[in-house]
PDB file of N, CA and C in Angstrom:
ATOM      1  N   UNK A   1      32.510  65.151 101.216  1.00  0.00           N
ATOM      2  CA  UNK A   1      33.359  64.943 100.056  1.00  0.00           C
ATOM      3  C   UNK A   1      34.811  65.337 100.346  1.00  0.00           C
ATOM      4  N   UNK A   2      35.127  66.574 101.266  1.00  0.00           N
ATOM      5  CA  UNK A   2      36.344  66.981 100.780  1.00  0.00           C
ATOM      6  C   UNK A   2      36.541  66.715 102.565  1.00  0.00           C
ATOM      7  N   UNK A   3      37.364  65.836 102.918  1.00  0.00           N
ATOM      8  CA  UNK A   3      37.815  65.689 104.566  1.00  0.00           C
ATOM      9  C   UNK A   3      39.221  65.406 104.692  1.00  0.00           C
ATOM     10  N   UNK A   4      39.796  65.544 105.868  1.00  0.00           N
ATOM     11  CA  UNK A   4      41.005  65.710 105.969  1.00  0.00           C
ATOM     12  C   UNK A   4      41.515  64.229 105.679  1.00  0.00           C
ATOM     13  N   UNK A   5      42.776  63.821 105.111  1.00  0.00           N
ATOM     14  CA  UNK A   5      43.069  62.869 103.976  1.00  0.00           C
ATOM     15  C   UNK A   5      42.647  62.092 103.062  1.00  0.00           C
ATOM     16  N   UNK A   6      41.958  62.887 102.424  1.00  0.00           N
ATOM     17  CA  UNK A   6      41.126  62.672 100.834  1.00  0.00           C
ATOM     18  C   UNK A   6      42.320  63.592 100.147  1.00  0.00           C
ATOM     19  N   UNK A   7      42.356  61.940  99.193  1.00  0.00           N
ATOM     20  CA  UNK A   7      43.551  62.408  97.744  1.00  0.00           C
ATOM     21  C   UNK A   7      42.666  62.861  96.770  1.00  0.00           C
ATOM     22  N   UNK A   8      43.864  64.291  96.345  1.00  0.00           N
ATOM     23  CA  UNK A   8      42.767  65.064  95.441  1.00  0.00           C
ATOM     24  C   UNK A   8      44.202  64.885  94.149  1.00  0.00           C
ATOM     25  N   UNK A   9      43.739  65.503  92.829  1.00  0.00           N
ATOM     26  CA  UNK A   9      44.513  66.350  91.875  1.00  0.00           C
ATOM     27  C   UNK A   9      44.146  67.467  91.875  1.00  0.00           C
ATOM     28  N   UNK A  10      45.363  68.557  91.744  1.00  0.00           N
ATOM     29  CA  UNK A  10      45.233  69.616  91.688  1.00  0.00           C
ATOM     30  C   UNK A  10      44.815  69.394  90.032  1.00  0.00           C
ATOM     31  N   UNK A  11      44.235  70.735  89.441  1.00  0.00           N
ATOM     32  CA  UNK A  11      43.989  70.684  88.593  1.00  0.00           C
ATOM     33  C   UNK A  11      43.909  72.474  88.142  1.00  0.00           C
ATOM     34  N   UNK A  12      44.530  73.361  88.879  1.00  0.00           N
ATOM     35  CA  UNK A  12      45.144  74.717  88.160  1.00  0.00           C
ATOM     36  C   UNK A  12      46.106  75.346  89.144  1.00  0.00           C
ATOM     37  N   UNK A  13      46.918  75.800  88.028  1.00  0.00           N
ATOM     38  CA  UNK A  13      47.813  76.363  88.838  1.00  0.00           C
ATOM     39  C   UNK A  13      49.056  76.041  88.484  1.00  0.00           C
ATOM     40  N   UNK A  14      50.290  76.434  89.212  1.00  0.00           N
ATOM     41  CA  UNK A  14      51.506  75.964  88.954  1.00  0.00           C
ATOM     42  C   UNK A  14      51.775  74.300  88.998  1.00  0.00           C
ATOM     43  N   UNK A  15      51.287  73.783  89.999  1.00  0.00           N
ATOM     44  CA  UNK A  15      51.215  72.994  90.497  1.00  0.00           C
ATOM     45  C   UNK A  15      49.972  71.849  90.155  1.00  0.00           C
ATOM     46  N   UNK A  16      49.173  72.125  88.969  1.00  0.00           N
ATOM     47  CA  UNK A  16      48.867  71.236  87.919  1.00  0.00           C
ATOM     48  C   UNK A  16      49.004  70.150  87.948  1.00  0.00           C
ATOM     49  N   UNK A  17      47.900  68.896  88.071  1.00  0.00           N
ATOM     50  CA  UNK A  17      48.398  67.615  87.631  1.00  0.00           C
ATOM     51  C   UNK A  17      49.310  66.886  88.846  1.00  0.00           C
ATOM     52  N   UNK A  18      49.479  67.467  90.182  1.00  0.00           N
ATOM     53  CA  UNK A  18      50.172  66.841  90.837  1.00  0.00           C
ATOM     54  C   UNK A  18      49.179  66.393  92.046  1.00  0.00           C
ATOM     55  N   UNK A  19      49.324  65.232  92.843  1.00  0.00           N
ATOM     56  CA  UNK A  19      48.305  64.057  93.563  1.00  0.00           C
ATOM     57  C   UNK A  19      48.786  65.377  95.008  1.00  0.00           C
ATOM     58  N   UNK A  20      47.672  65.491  95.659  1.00  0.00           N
ATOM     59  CA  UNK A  20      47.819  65.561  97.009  1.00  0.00           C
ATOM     60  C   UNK A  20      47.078  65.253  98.094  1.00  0.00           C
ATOM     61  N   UNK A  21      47.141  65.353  99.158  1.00  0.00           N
ATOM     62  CA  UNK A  21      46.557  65.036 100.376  1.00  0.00           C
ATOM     63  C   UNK A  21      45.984  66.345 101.616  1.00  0.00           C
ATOM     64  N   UNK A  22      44.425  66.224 101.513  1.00  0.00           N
ATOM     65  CA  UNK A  22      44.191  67.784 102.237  1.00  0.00           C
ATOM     66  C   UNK A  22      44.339  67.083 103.831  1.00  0.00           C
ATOM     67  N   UNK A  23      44.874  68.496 103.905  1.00  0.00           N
ATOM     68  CA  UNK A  23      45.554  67.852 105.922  1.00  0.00           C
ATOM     69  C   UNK A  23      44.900  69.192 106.161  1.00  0.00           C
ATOM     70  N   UNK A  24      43.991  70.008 106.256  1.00  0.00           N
ATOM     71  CA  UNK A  24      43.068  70.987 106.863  1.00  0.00           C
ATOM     72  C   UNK A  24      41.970  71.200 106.243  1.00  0.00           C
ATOM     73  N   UNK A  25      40.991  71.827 106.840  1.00  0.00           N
ATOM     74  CA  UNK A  25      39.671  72.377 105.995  1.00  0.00           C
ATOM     75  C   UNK A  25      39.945  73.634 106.725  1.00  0.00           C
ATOM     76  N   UNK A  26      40.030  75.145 105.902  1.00  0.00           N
ATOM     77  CA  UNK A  26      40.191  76.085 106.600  1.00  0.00           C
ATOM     78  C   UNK A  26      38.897  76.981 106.303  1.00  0.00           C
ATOM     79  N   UNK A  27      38.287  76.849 105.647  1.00  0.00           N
ATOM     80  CA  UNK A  27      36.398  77.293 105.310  1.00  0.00           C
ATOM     81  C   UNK A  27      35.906  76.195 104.624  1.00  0.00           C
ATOM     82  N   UNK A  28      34.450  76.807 104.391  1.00  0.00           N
ATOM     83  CA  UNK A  28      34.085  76.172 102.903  1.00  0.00           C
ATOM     84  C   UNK A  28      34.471  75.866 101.717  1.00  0.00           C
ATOM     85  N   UNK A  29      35.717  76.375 101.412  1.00  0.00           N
ATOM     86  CA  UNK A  29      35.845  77.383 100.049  1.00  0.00           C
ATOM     87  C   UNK A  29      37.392  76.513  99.807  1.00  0.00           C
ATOM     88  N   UNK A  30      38.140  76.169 100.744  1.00  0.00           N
ATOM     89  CA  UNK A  30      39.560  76.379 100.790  1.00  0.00           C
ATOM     90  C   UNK A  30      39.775  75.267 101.846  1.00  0.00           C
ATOM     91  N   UNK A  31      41.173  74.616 101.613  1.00  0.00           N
ATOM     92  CA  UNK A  31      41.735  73.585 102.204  1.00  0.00           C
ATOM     93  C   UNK A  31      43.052  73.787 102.025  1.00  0.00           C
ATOM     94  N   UNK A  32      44.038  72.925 103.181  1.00  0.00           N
ATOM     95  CA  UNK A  32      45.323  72.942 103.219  1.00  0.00           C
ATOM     96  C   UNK A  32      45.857  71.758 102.430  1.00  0.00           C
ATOM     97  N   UNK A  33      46.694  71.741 101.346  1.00  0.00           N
ATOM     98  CA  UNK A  33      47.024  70.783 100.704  1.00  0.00           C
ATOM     99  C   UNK A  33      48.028  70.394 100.829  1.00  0.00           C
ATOM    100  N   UNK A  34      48.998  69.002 100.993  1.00  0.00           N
ATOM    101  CA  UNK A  34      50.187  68.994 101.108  1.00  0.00           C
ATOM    102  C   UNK A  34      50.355  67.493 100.206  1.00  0.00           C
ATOM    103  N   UNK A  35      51.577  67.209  99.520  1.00  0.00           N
ATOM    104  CA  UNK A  35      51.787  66.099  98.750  1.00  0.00           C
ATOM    105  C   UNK A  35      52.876  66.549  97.598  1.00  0.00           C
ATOM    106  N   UNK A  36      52.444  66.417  96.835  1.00  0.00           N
ATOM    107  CA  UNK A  36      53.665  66.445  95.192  1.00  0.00           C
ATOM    108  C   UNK A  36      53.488  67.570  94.543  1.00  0.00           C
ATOM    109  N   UNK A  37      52.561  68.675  95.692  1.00  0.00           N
ATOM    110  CA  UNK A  37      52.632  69.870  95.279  1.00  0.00           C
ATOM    111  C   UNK A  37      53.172  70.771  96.819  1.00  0.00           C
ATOM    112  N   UNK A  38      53.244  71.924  96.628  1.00  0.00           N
ATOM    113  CA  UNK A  38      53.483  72.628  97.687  1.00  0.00           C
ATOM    114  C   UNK A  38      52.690  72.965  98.689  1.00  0.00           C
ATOM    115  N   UNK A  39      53.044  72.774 100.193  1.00  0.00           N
ATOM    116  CA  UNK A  39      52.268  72.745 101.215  1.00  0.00           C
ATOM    117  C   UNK A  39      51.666  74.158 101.060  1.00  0.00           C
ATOM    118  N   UNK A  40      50.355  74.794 101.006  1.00  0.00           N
ATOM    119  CA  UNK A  40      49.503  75.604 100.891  1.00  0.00           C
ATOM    120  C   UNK A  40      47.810  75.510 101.228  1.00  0.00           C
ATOM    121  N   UNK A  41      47.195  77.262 101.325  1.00  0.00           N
ATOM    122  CA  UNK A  41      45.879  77.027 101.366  1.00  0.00           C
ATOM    123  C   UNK A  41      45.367  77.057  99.521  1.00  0.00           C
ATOM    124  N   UNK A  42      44.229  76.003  99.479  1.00  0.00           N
ATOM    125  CA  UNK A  42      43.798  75.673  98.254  1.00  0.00           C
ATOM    126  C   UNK A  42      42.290  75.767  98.458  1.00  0.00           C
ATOM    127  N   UNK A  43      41.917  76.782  96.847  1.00  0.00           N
ATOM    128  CA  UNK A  43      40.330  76.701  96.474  1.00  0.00           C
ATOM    129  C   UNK A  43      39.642  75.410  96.626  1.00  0.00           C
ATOM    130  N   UNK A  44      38.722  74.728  97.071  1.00  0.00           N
ATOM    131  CA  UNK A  44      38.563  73.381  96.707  1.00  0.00           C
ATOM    132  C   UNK A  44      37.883  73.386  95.098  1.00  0.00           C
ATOM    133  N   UNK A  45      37.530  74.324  94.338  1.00  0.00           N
ATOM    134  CA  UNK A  45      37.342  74.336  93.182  1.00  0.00           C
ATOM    135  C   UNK A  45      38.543  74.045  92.192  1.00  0.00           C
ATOM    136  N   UNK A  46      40.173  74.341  92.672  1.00  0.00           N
ATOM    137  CA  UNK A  46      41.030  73.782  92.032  1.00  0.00           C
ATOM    138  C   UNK A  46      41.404  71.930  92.363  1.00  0.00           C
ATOM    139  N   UNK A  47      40.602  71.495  93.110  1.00  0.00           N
ATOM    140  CA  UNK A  47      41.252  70.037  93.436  1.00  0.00           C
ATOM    141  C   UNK A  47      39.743  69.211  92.535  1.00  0.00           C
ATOM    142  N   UNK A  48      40.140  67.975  92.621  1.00  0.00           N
ATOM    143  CA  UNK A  48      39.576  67.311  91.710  1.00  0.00           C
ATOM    144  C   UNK A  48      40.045  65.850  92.378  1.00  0.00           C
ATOM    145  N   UNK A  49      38.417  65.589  93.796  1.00  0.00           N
ATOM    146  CA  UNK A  49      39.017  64.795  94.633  1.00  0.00           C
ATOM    147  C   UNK A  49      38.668  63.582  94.063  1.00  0.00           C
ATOM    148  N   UNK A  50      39.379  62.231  94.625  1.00  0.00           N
ATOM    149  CA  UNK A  50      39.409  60.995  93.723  1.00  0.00           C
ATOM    150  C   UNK A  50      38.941  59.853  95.124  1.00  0.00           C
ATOM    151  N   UNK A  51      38.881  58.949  94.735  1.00  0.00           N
ATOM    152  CA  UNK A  51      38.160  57.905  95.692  1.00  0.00           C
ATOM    153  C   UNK A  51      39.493  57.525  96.888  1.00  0.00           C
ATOM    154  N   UNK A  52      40.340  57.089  96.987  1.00  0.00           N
ATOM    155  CA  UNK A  52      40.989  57.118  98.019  1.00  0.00           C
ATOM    156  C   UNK A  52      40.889  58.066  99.084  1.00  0.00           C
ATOM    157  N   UNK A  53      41.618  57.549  99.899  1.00  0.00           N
ATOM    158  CA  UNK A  53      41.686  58.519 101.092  1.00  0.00           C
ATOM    159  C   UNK A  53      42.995  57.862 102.157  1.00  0.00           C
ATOM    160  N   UNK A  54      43.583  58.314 102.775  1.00  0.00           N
ATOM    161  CA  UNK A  54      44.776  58.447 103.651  1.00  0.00           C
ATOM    162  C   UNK A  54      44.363  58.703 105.115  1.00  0.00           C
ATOM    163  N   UNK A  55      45.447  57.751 105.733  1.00  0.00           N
ATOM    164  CA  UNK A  55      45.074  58.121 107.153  1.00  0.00           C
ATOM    165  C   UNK A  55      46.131  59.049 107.976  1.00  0.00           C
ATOM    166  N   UNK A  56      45.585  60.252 108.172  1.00  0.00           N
ATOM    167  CA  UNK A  56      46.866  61.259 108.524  1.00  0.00           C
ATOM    168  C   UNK A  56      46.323  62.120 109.187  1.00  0.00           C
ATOM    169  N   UNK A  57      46.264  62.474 110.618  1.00  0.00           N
ATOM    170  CA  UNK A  57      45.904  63.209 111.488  1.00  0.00           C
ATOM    171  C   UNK A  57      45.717  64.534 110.775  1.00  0.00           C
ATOM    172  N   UNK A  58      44.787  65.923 111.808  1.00  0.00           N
ATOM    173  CA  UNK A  58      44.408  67.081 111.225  1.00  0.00           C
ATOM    174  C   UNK A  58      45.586  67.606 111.411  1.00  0.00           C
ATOM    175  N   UNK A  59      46.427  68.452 110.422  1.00  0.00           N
ATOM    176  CA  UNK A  59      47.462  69.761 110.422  1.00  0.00           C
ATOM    177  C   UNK A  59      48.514  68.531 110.705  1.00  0.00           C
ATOM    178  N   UNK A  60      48.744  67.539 109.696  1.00  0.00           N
ATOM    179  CA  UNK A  60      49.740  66.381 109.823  1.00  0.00           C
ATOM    180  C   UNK A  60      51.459  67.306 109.232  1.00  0.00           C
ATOM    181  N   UNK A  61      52.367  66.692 109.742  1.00  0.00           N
ATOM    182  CA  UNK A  61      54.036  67.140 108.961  1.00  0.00           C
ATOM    183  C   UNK A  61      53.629  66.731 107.941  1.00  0.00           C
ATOM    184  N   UNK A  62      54.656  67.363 107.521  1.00  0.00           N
ATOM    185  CA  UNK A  62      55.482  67.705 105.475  1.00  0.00           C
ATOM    186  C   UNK A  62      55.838  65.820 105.665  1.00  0.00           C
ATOM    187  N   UNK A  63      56.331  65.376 106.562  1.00  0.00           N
ATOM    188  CA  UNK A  63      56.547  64.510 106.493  1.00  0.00           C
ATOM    189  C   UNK A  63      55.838  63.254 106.657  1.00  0.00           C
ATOM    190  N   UNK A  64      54.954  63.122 107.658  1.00  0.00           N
ATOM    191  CA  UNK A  64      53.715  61.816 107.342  1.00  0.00           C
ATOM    192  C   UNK A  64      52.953  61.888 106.555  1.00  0.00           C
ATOM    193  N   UNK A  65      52.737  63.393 105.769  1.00  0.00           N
ATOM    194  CA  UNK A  65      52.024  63.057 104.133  1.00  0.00           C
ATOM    195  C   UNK A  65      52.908  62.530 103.368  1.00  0.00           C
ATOM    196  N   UNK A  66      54.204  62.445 103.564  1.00  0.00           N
ATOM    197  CA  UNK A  66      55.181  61.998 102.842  1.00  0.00           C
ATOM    198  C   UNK A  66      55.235  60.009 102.693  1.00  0.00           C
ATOM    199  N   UNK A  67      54.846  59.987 104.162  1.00  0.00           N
ATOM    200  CA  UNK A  67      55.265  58.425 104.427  1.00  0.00           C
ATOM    201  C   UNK A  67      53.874  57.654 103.973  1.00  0.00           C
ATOM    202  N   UNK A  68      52.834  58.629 103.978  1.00  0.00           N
ATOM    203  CA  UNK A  68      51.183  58.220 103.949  1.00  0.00           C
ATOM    204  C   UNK A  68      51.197  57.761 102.255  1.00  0.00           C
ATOM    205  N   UNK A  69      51.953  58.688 101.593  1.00  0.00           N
ATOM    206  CA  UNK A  69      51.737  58.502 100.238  1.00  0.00           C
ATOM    207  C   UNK A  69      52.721  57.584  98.998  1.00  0.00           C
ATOM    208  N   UNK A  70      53.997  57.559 100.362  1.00  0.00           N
ATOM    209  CA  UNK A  70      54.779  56.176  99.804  1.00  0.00           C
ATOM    210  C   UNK A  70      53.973  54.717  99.864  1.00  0.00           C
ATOM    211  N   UNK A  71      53.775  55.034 100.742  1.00  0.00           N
ATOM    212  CA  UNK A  71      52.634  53.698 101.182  1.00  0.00           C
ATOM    213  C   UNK A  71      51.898  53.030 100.493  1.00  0.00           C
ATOM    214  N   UNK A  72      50.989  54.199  99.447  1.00  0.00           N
ATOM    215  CA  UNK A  72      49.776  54.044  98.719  1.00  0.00           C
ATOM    216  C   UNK A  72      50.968  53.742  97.172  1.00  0.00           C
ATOM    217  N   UNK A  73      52.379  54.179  97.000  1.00  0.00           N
ATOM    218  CA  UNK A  73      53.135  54.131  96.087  1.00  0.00           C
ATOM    219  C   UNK A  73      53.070  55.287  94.820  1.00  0.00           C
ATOM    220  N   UNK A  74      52.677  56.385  95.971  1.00  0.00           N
ATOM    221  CA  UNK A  74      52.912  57.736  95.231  1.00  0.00           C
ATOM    222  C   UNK A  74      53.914  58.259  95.786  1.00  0.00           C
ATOM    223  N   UNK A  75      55.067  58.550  94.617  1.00  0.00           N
ATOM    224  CA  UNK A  75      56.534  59.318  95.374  1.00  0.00           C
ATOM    225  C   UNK A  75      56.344  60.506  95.078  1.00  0.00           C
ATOM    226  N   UNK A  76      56.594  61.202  96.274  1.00  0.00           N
ATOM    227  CA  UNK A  76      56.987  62.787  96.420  1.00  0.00           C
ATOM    228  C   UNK A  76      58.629  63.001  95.959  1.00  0.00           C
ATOM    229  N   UNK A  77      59.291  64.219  95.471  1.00  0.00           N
ATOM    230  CA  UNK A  77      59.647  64.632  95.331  1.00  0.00           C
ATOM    231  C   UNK A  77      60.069  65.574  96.281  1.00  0.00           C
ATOM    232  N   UNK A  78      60.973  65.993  97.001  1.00  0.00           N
ATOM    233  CA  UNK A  78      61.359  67.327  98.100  1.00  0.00           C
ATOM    234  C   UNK A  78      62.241  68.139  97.478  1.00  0.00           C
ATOM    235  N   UNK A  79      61.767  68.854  97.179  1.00  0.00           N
ATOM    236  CA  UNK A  79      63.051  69.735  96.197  1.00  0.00           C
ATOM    237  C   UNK A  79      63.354  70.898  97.623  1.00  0.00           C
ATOM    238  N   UNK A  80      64.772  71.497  97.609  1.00  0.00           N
ATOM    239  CA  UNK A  80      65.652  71.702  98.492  1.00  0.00           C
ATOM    240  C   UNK A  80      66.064  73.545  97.917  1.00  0.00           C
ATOM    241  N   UNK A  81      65.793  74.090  98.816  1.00  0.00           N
ATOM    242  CA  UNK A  81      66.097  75.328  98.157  1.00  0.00           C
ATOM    243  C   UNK A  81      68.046  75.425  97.989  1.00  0.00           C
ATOM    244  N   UNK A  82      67.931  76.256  97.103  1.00  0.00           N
ATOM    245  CA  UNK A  82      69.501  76.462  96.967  1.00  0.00           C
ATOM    246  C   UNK A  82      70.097  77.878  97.721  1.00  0.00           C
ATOM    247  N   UNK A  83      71.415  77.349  97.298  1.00  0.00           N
ATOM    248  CA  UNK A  83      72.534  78.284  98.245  1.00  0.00           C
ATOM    249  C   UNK A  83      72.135  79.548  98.093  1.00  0.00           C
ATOM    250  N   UNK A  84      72.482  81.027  98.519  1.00  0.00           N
ATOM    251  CA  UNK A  84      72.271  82.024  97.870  1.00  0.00           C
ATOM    252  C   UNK A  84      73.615  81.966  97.353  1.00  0.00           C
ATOM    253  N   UNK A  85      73.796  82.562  95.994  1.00  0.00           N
ATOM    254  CA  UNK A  85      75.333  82.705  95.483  1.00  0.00           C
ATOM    255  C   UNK A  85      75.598  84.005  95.591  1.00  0.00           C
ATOM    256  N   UNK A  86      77.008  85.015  95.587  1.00  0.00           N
ATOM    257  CA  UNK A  86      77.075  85.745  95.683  1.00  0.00           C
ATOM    258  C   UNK A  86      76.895  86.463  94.061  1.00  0.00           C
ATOM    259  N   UNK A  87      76.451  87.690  94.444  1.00  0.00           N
ATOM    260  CA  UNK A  87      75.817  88.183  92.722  1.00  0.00           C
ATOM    261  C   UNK A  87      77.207  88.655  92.234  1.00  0.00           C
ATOM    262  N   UNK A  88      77.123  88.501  90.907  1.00  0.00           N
ATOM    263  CA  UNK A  88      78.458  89.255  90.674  1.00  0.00           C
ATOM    264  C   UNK A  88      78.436  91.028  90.376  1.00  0.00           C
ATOM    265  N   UNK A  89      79.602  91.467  90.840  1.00  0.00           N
ATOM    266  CA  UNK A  89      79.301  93.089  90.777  1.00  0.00           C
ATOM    267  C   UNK A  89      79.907  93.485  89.938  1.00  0.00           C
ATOM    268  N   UNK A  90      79.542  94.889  89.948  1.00  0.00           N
ATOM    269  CA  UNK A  90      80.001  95.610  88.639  1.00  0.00           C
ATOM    270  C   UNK A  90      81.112  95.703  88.722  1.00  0.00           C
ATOM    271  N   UNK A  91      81.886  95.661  87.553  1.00  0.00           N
ATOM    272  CA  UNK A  91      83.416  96.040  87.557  1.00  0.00           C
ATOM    273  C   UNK A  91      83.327  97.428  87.416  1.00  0.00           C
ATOM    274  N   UNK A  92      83.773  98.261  87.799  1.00  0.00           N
ATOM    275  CA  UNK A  92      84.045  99.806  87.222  1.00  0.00           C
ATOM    276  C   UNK A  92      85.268  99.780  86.655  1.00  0.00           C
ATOM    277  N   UNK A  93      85.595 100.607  86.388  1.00  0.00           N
ATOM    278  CA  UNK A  93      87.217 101.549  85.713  1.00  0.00           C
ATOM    279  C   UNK A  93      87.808 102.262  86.693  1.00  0.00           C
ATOM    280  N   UNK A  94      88.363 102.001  87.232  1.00  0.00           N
ATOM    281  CA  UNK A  94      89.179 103.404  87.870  1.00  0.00           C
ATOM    282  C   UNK A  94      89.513 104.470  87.292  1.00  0.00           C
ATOM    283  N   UNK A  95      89.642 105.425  88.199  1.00  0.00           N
ATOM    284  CA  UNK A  95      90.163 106.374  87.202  1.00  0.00           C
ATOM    285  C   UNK A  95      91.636 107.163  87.192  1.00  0.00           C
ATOM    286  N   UNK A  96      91.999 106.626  86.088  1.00  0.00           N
ATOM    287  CA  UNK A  96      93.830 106.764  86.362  1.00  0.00           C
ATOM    288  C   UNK A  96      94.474 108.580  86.060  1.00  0.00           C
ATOM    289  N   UNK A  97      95.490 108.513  86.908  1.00  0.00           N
ATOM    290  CA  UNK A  97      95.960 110.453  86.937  1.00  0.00           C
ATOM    291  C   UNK A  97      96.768 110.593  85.433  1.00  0.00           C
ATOM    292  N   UNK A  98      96.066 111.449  85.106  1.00  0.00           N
ATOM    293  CA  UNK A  98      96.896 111.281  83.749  1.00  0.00           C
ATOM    294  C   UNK A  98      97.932 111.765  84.153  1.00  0.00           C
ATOM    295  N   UNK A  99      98.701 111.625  83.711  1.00  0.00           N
ATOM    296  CA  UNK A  99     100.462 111.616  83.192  1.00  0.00           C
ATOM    297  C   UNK A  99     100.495 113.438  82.547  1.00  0.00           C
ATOM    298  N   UNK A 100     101.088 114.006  84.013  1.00  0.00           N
ATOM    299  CA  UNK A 100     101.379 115.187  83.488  1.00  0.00           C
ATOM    300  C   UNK A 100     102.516 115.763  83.426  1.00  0.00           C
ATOM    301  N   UNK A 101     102.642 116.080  81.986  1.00  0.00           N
ATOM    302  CA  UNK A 101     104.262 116.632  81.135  1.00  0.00           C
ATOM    303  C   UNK A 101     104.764 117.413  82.188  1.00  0.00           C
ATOM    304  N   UNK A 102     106.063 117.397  82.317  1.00  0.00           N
ATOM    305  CA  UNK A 102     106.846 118.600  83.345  1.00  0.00           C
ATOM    306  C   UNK A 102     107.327 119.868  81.940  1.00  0.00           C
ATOM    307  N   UNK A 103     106.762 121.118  82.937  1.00  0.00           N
ATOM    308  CA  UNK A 103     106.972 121.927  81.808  1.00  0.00           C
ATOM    309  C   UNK A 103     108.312 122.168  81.157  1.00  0.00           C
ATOM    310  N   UNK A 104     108.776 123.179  80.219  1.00  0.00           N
ATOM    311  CA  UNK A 104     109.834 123.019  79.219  1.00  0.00           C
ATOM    312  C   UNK A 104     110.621 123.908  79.916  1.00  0.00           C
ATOM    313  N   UNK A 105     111.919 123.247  80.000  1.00  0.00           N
ATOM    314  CA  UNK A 105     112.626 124.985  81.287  1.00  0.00           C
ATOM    315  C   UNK A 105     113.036 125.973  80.124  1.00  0.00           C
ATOM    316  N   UNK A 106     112.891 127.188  80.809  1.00  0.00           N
ATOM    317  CA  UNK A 106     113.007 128.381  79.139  1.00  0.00           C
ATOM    318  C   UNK A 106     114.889 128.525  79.169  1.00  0.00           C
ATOM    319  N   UNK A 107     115.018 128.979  78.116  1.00  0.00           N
ATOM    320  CA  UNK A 107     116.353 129.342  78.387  1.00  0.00           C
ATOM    321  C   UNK A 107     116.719 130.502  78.578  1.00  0.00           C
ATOM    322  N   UNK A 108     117.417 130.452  79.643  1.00  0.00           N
ATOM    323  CA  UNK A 108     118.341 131.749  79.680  1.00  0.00           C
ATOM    324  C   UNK A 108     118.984 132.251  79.415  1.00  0.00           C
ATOM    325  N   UNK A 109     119.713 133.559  79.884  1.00  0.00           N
ATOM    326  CA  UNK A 109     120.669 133.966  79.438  1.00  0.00           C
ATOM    327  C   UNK A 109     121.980 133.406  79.731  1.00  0.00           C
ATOM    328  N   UNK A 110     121.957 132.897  81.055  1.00  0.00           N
ATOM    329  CA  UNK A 110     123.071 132.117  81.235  1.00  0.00           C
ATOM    330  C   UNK A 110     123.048 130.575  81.006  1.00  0.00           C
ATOM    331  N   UNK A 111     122.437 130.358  80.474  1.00  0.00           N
ATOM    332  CA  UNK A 111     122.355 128.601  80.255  1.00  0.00           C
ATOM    333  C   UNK A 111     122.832 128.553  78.388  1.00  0.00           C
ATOM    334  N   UNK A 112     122.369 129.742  77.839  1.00  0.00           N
ATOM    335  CA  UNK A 112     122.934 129.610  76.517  1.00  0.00           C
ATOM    336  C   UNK A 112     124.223 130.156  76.310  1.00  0.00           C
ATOM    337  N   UNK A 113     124.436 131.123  77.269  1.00  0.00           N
ATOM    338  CA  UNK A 113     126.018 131.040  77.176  1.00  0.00           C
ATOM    339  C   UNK A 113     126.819 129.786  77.866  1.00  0.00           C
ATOM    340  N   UNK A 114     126.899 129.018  78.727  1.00  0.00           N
ATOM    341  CA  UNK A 114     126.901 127.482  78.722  1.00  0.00           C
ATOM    342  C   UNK A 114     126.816 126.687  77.758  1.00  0.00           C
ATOM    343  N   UNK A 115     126.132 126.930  77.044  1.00  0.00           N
ATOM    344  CA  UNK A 115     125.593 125.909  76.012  1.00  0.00           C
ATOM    345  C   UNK A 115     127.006 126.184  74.651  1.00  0.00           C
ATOM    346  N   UNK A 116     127.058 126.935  74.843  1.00  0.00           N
ATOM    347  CA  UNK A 116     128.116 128.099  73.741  1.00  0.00           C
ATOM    348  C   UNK A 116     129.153 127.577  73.833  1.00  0.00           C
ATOM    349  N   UNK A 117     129.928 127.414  75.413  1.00  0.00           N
ATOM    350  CA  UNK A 117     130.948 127.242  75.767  1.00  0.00           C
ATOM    351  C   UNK A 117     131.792 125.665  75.709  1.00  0.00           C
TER     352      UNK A 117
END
């Protein structure tokens, strides 16, 4: 039932509802899936295999499951990771010198007689 290019649907998971193509058997239990979902190992209890089948060597590229399944006129999708952006950082405050008064000059004895004069 489950051999290497037999189109399955996934049927849990993120990846829900999307057609793929098993390109490994890695136990009983589990297969390598690749197609309109993400290349991974898969329960075969999440696939939900369908009568077709594909001709695509064992442990085939991202890419001849790609060309295998245009073929049949199922389009993949390649989504492209993005840039890293730079995060934005914290602004702080600096911390500014406060503004310190110059002290009061006292008066003297001779500065008020000056002052007098």
């Amino acid at each position: 039932m489950y051999e290497v290019g037999r189109l399955c649907v996934k049927i849990a998971g993120r990846d829900a509802k999307g057609k793929c193509v098993i390109v490994d058997i890695v136990d009983k239990n589990s297969v390598l899936i690749d197609g309109q979902v993400r290349r991974r190992k898969c329960n075969i209890k999440h696939l939900e295999p369908l009568n077709e089948t594909v001709k695509i060597k064992k442990n085939a590229s991202h890419s001849d499951v790609v060309k295998a399944l245009d073929a049949m006129g199922i389009k993949v999708v390649d989504t492209k990771k993005r840039e890293a952006k730079a995060k934005p950082g914290r602004a702080r405050a600096s911390k500014k010198k406060p503004e310190t008064a110059e002290p009061a000059e006292k008066e003297t004895a001779k500065k008020k007689k000056e002052k007098k004069k």
